[in-house]
Protein backbone atom coordinates (compact mmCIF):
# COMPACT_ATOMS: atom_id res chain seq x y z
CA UNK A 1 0.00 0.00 0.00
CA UNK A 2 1.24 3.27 -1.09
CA UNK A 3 0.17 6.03 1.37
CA UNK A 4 -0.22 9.42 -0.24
CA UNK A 5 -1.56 13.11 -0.24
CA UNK A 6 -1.89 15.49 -2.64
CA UNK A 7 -2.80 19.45 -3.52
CA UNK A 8 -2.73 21.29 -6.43
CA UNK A 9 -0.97 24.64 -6.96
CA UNK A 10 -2.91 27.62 -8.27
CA UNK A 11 -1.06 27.70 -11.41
CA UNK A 12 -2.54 24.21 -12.19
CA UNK A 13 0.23 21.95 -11.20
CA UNK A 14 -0.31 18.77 -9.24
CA UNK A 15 1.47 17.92 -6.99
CA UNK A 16 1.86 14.02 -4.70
CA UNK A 17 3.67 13.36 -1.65
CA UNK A 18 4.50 10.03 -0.18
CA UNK A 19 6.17 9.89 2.59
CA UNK A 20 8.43 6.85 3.52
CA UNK A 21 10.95 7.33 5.89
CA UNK A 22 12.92 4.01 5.64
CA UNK A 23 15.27 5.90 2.72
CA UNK A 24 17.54 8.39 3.03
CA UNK A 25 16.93 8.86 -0.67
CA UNK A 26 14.17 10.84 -2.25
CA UNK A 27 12.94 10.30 -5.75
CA UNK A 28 11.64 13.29 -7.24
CA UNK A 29 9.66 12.95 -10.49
CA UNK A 30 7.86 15.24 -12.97
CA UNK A 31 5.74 13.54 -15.42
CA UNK A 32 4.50 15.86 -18.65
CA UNK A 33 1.41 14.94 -20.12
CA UNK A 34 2.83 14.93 -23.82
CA UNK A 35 4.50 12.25 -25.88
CA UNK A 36 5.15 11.51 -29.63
CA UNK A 37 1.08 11.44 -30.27
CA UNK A 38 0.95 14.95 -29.52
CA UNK A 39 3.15 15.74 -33.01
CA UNK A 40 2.57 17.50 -35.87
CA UNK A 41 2.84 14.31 -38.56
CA UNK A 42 5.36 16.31 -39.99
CA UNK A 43 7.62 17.05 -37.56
CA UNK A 44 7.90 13.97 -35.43
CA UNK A 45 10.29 13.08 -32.86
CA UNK A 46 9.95 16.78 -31.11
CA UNK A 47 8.69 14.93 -27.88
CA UNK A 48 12.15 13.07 -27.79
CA UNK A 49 14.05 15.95 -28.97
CA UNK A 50 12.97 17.58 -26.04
CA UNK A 51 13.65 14.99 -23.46
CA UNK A 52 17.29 15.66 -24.81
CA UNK A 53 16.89 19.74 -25.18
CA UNK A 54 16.20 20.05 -21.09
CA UNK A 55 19.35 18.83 -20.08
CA UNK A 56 20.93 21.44 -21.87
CA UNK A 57 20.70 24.36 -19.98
CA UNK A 58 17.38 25.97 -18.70
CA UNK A 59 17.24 29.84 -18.93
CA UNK A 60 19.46 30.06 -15.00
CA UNK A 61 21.21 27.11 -14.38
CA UNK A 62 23.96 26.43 -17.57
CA UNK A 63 24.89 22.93 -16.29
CA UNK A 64 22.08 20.62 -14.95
CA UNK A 65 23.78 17.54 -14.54
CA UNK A 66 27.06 19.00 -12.63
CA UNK A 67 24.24 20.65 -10.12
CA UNK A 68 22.99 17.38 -9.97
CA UNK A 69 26.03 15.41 -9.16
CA UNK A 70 27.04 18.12 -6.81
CA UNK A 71 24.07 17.51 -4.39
CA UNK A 72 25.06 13.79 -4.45
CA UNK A 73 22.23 12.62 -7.21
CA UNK A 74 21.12 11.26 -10.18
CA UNK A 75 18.78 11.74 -12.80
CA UNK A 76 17.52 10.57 -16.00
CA UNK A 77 14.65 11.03 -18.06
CA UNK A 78 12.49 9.02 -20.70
CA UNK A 79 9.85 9.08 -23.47
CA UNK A 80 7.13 7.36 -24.97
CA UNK A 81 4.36 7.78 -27.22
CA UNK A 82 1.78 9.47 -24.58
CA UNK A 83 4.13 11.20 -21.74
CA UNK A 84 7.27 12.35 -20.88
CA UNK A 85 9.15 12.17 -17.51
CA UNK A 86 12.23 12.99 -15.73
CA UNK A 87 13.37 12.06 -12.54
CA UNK A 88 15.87 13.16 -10.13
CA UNK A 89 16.78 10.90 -6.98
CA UNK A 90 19.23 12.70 -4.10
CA UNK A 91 19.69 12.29 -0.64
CA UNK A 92 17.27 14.28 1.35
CA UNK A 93 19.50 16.57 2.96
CA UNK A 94 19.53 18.40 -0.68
CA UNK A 95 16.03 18.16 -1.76
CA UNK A 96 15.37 21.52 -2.81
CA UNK A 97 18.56 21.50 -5.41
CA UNK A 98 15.87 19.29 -7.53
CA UNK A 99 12.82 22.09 -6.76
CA UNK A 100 15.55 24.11 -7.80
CA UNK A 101 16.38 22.43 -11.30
CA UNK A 102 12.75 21.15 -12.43
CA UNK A 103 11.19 24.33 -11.72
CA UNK A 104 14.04 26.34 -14.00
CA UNK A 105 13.21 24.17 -17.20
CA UNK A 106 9.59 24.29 -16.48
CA UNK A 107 9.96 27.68 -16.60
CA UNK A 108 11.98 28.12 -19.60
CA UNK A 109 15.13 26.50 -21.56
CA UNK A 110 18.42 28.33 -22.37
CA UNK A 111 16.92 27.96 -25.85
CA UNK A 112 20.36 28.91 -27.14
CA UNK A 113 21.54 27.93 -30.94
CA UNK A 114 24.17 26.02 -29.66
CA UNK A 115 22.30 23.61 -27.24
CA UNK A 116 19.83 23.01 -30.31
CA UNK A 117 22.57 22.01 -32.31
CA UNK A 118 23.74 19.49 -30.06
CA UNK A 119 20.79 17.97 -29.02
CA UNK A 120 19.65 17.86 -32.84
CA UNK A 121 23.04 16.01 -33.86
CA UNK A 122 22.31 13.18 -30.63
CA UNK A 123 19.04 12.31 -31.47
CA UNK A 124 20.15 12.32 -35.16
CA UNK A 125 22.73 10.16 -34.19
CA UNK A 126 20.52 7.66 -31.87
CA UNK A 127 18.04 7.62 -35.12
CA UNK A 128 20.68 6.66 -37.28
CA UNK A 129 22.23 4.44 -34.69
CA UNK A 130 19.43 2.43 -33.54
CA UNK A 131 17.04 2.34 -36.14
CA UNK A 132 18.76 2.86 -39.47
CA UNK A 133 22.11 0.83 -39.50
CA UNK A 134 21.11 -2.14 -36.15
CA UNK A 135 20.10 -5.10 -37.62
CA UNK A 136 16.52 -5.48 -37.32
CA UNK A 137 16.30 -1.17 -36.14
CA UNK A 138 13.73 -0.43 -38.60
CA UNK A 139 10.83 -3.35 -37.28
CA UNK A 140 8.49 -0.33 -35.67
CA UNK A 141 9.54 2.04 -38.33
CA UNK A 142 7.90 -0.56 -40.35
CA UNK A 143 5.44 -2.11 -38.46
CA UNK A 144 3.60 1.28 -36.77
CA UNK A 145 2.15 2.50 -40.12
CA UNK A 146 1.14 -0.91 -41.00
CA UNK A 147 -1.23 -1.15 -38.02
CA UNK A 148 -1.99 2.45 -37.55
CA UNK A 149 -3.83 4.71 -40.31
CA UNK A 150 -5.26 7.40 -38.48
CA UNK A 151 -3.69 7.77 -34.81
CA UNK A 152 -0.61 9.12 -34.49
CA UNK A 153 0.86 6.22 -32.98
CA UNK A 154 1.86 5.90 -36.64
CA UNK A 155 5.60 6.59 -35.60
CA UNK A 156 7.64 5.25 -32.73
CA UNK A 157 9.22 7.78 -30.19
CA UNK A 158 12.20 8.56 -32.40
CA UNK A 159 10.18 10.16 -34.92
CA UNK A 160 9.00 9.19 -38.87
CA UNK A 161 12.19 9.97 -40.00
CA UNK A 162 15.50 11.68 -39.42
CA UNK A 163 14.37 14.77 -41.83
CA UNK A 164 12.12 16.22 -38.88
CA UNK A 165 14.62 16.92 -36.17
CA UNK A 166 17.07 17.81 -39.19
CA UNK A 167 14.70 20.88 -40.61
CA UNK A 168 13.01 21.52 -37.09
CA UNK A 169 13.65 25.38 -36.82
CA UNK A 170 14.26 27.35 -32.98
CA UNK A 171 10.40 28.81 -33.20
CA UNK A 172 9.18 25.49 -34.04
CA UNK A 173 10.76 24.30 -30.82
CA UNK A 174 9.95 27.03 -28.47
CA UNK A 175 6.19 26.56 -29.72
CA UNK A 176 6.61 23.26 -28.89
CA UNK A 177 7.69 23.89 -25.41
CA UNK A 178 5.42 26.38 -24.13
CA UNK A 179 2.26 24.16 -25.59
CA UNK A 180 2.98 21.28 -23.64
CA UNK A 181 6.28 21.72 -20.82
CA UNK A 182 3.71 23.76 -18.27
CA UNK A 183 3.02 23.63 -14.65
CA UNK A 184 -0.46 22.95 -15.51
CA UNK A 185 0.02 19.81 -17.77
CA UNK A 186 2.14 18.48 -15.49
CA UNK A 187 2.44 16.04 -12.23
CA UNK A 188 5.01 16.22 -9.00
CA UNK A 189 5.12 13.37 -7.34
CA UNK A 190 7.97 13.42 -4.20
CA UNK A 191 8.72 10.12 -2.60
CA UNK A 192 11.32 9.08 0.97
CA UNK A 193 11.41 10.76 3.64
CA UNK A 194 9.57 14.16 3.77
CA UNK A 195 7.09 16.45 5.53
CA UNK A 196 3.69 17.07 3.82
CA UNK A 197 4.20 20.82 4.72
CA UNK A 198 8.08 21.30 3.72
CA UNK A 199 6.74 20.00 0.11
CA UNK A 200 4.03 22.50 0.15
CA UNK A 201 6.32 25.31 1.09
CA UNK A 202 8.96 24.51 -1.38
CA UNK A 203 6.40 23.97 -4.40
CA UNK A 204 4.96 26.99 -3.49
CA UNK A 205 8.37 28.95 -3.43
CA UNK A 206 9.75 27.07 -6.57
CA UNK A 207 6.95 26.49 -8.60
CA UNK A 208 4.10 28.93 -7.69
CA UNK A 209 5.74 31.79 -9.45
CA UNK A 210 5.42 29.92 -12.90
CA UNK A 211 2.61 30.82 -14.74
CA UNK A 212 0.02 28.29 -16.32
CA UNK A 213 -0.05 28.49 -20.02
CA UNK A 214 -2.39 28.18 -22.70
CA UNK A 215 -2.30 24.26 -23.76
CA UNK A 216 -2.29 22.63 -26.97
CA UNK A 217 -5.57 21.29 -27.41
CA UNK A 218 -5.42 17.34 -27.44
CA UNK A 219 -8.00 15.99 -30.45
CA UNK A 220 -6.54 12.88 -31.75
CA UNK A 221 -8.38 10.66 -34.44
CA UNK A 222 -9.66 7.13 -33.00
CA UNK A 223 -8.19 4.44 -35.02
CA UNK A 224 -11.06 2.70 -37.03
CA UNK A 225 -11.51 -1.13 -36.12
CA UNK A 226 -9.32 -3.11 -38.49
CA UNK A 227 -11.63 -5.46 -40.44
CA UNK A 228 -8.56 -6.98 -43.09
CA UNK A 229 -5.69 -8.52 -42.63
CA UNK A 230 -2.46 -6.13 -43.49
CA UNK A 231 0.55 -7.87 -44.60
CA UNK A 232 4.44 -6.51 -45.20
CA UNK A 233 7.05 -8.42 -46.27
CA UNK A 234 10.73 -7.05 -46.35
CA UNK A 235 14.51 -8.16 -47.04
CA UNK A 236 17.38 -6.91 -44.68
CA UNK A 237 21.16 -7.52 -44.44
CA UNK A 238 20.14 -9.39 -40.56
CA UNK A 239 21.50 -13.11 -39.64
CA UNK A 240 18.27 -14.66 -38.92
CA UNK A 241 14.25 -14.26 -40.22
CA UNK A 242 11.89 -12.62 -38.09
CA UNK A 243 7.87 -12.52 -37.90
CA UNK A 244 5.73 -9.69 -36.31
CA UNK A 245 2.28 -10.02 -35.80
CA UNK A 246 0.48 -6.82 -34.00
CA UNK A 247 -3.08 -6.82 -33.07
CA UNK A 248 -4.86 -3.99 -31.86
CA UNK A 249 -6.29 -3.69 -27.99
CA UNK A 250 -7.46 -1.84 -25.67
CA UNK A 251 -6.55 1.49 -23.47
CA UNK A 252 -4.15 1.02 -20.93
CA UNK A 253 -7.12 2.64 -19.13
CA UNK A 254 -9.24 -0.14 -20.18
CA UNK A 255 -11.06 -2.09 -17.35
CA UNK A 256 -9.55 -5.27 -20.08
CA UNK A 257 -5.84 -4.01 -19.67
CA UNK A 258 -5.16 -6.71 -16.88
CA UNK A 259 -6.60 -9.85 -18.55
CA UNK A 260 -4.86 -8.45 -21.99
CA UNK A 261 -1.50 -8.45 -19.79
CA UNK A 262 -1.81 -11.81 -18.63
CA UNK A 263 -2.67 -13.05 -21.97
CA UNK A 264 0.81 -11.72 -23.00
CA UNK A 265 2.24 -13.53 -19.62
CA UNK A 266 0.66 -16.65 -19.88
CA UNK A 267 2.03 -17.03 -23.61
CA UNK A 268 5.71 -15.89 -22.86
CA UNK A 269 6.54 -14.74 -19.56
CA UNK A 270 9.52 -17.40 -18.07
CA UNK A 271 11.20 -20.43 -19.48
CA UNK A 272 7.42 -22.05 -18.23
CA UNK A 273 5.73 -20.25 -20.74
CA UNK A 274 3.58 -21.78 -23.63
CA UNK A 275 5.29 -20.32 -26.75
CA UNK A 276 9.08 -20.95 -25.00
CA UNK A 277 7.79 -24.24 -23.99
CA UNK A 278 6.47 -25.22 -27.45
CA UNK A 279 7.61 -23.30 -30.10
CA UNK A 280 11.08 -23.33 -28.53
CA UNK A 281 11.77 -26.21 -26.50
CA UNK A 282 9.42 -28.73 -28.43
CA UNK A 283 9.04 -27.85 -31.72
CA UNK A 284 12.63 -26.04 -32.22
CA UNK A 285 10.61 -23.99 -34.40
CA UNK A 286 12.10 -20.42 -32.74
CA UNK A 287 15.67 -19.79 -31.04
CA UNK A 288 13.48 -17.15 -29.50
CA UNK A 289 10.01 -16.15 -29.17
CA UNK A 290 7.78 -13.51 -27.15
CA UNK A 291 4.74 -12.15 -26.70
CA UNK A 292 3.99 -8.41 -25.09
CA UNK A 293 2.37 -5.62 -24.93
CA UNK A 294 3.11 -1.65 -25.94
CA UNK A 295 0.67 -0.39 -22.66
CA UNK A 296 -0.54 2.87 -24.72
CA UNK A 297 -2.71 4.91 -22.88
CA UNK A 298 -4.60 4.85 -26.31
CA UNK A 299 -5.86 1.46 -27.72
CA UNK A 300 -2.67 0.00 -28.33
CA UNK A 301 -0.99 -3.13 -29.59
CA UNK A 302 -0.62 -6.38 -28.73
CA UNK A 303 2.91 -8.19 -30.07
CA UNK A 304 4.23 -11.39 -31.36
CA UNK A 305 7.86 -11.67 -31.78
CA UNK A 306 9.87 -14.33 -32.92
CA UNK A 307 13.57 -15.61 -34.30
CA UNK A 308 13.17 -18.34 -36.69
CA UNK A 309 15.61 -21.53 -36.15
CA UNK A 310 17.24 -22.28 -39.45
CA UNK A 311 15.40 -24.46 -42.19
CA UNK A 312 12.37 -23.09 -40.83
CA UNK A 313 9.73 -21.19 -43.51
CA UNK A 314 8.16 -17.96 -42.42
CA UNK A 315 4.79 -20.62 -42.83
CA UNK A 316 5.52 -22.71 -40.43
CA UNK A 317 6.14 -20.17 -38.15
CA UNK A 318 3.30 -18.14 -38.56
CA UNK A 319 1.08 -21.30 -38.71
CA UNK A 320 2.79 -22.45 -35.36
CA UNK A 321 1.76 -18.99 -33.83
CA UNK A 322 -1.31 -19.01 -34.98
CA UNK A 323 -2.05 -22.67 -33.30
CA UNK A 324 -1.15 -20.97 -30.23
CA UNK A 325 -3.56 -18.23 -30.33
CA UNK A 326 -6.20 -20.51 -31.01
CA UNK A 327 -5.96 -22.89 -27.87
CA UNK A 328 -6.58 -19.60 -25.95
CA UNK A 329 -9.41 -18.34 -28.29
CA UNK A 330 -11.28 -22.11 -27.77
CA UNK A 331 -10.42 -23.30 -24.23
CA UNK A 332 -10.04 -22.02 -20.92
CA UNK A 333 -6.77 -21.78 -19.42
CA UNK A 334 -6.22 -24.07 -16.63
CA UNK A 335 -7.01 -23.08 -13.13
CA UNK A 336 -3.30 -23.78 -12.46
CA UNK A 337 -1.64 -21.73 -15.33
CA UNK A 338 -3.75 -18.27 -14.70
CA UNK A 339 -2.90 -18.81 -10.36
CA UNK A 340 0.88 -19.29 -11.68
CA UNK A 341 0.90 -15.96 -14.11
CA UNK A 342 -0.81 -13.80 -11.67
CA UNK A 343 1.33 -14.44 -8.68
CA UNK A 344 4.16 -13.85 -10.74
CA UNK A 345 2.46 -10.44 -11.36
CA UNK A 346 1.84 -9.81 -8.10
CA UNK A 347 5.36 -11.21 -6.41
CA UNK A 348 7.08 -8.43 -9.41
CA UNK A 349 4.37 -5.89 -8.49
CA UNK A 350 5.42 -5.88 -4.54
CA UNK A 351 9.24 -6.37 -5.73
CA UNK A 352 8.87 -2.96 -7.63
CA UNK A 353 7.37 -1.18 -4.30
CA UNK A 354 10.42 -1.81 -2.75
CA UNK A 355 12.44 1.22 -5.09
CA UNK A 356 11.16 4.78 -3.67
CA UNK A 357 11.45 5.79 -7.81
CA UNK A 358 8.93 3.22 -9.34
CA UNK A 359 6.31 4.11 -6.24
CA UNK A 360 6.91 7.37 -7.21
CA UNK A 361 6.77 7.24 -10.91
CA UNK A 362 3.49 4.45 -10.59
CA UNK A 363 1.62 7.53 -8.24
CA UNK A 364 2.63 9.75 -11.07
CA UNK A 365 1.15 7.63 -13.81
CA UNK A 366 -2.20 6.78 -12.00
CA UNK A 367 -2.82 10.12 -11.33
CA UNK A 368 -2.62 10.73 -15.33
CA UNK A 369 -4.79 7.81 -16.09
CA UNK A 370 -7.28 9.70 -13.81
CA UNK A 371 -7.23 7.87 -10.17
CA UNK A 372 -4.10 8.37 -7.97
CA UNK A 373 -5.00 5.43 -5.81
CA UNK A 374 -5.04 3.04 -8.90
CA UNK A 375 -1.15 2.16 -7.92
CA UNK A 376 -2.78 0.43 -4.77
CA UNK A 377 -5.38 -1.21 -7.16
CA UNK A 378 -3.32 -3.25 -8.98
CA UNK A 379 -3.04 -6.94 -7.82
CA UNK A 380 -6.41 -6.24 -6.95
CA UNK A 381 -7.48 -5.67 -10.59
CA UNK A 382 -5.01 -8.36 -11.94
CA UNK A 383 -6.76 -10.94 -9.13
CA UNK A 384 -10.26 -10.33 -10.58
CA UNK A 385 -9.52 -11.96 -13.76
CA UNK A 386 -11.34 -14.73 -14.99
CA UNK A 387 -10.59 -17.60 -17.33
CA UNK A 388 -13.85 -16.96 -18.91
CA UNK A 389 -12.45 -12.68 -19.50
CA UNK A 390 -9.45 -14.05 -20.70
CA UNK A 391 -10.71 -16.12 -23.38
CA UNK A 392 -12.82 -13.87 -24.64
CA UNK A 393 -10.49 -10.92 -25.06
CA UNK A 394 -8.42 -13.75 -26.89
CA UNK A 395 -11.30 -13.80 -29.24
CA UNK A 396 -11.74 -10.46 -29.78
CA UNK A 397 -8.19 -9.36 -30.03
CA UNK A 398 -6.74 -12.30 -31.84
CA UNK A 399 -9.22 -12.15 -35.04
CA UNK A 400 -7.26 -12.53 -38.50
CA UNK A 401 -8.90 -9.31 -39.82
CA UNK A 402 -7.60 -7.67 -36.82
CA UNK A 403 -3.91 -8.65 -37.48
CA UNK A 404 -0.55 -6.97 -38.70
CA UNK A 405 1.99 -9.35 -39.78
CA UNK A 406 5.81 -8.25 -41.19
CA UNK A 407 7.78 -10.95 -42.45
CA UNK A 408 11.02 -9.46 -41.99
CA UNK A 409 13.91 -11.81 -44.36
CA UNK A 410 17.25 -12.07 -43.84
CA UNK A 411 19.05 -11.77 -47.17
């Protein structure tokens, strides 16, 4: 159980305490409500861009990561297709260095042609790096647009391509910031061993003075229901053939999210799994094979993944897959099998609890999806799943209208 309170700053900005005073450390976390579906189809990768941009300099403090290391921290950030989020953890003796930093880029960047520059040529670099010259880089480059035709989860995190971040322009990016990097489409969540009222004082001092902003408005097109089968086959210079298959699903703030996650645990979580335990192990078909999920806050995707073993035909494989998904869209998992998946859940869900960051960041991300307490609802929500729900999820999800296949060759 994750004890919390929380208040909201006039400027909009929300703000969640937890108090646990077993650390020393405190984990200090801002989440942004924007990610790569909040660009401009024509200027992708913007939401990543930035997650680079704020560590160069905010408009008073040059060097954020020396201030950091000075107060005896560390920090990081990520991004993904619906948020962005940055996190700071520092003994609590030196908590209000990271007031101190989060509230200077909130309030603006350095903005300075030089830090653009930079940042531009790093994320150029990780595009060209990771998804252009890796062997198998390009499979969501690929495999996005096959699935998605209206959302904007068309393109992965990195952007559409490297063109974007190449031509973006300093206005374009300072519009960019000021719709969405605002104390009032944003969340504070403080975690270890702190005072309700030293918080409230210090976000009051720190991040009061900001003003709230006028927002981009959010109006994203709902991805129609796929009703035919989309296909893409491609050659690459990679050792081995691989095989997608993505099926659409539900909101990760569907009340179907948990049995959907099982599905993908039951099928390839552990060497005890069914596709390890048949496709690999049995049937040699794979030298490795998985099955997860992306956990968009939109309706997402639901993935198959899978190294062929040599000899094999892309037929087989897909035919071997496809058996699999059919046991689970005709009978009911075993009593056994769905106890065995969800205390595995559970057993990694208490695990998690135990680093003052992922409460913090999991209070941070429930409070998005619209219900703080939802981090103390989850083994809860995972425990009310039925064998009944989960087979017929399987045969909603795992229809062959509703599926995205790439056959991905090796040369």
């Amino acid at each position: 159980m994750i004890n919390f309170e929380r208040f909201k700053l006039d400027n909009g900005l929300k703000v969640i305490v937890h108090q646990d005073k077993s650390t020393p450390i405190v984990a200090f976390n801002v989440l942004y409500d924007v990610g790569a579906r909040d660009e401009d189809s024509s200027r992708t990768g913007f939401a990543h861009l930035f997650e680079h941009l704020m560590f160069g300099g905010s408009v008073n403090i040059s060097d954020y990561d020396e201030v950091v290391e000075k107060a005896g921290g560390q920090n990081n950030a990520f991004t993904s297709n619906d948020i962005t989020n940055y996190y700071i953890t520092l003994p609590k003796d030196n908590l209000e260095q990271a007031f101190r930093l989060e509230s200077d880029r909130m309030l603006s960047l350095a903005f300075t042609p030089k830090s653009l520059e930079v940042q531009r040529q790093v994320v150029i670099e990780e595009f060209k790096q990771n998804y252009l010259n890796q062997p198998y880089g390009d499979i969501h480059l690929l495999l996005r647009p096959l699935a998605y035709k209206e959302h904007p989860y068309q393109w992965p995190t990195i952007g559409k391509e490297v063109s974007h971040i190449e031509e973006a322009t300093m206005e374009e990016v300072k519009a960019f910031f000021y719709k969405h990097y605002a104390p009032n489409n944003a969340i504070l969540v403080v975690a270890g061993d702190v005072e309700i009222d030293q918080i409230k004082a210090l976000s009051e001092k720190w991040f009061a003075p900001i003003e709230r902003r006028e927002l981009a408005v959010r109006n994203l097109p709902k991805e129609p229901r796929q009703e035919k089968a989309r296909t893409l086959k491609v050659e690459r210079d990679v050792p081995v053939d691989v095989i997608y298959k993505a099926f659409h699903m539900c909101a990760r703030t569907d009340k179907d999210f948990y049995a959907t996650d099982l599905i993908s645990d039951i099928l390839s979580r552990g060497n005890s799994s069914r596709l390890y335990n048949s496709l690999v192990k049995e049937q040699k078909l794979f030298s490795d094979i998985d099955a997860f999920i992306g956990g968009e806050l939109d309706e997402g995707l639901f993935y198959f993944a899978g190294k062929l073993a040599p000899g094999v035909s892309m037929k087989q494989a897909e035919a071997s897959i496809d058996a699999e998904i059919e046991k689970l869209r005709t009978e009911l998992v075993g009593s056994q099998e769905l106890r065995k998946v969800k205390n595995k859940v559970e057993s990694a869900h208490m695990f998690s609890e135990l680093n003052i960051l992922n409460k913090a960041m999991n209070l941070a991300t429930s409070e998005l999806m619209g219900d703080v307490n939802l981090a103390n609802k989850q083994i809860e929500l995972y425990e009310g799943v039925t064998a009944e729900k989960i087979r017929a999820i399987a045969q909603d999800i795992f229809r062959k209208e509703n599926s995205n296949t790439l056959y991905y060759h090796a040369k």
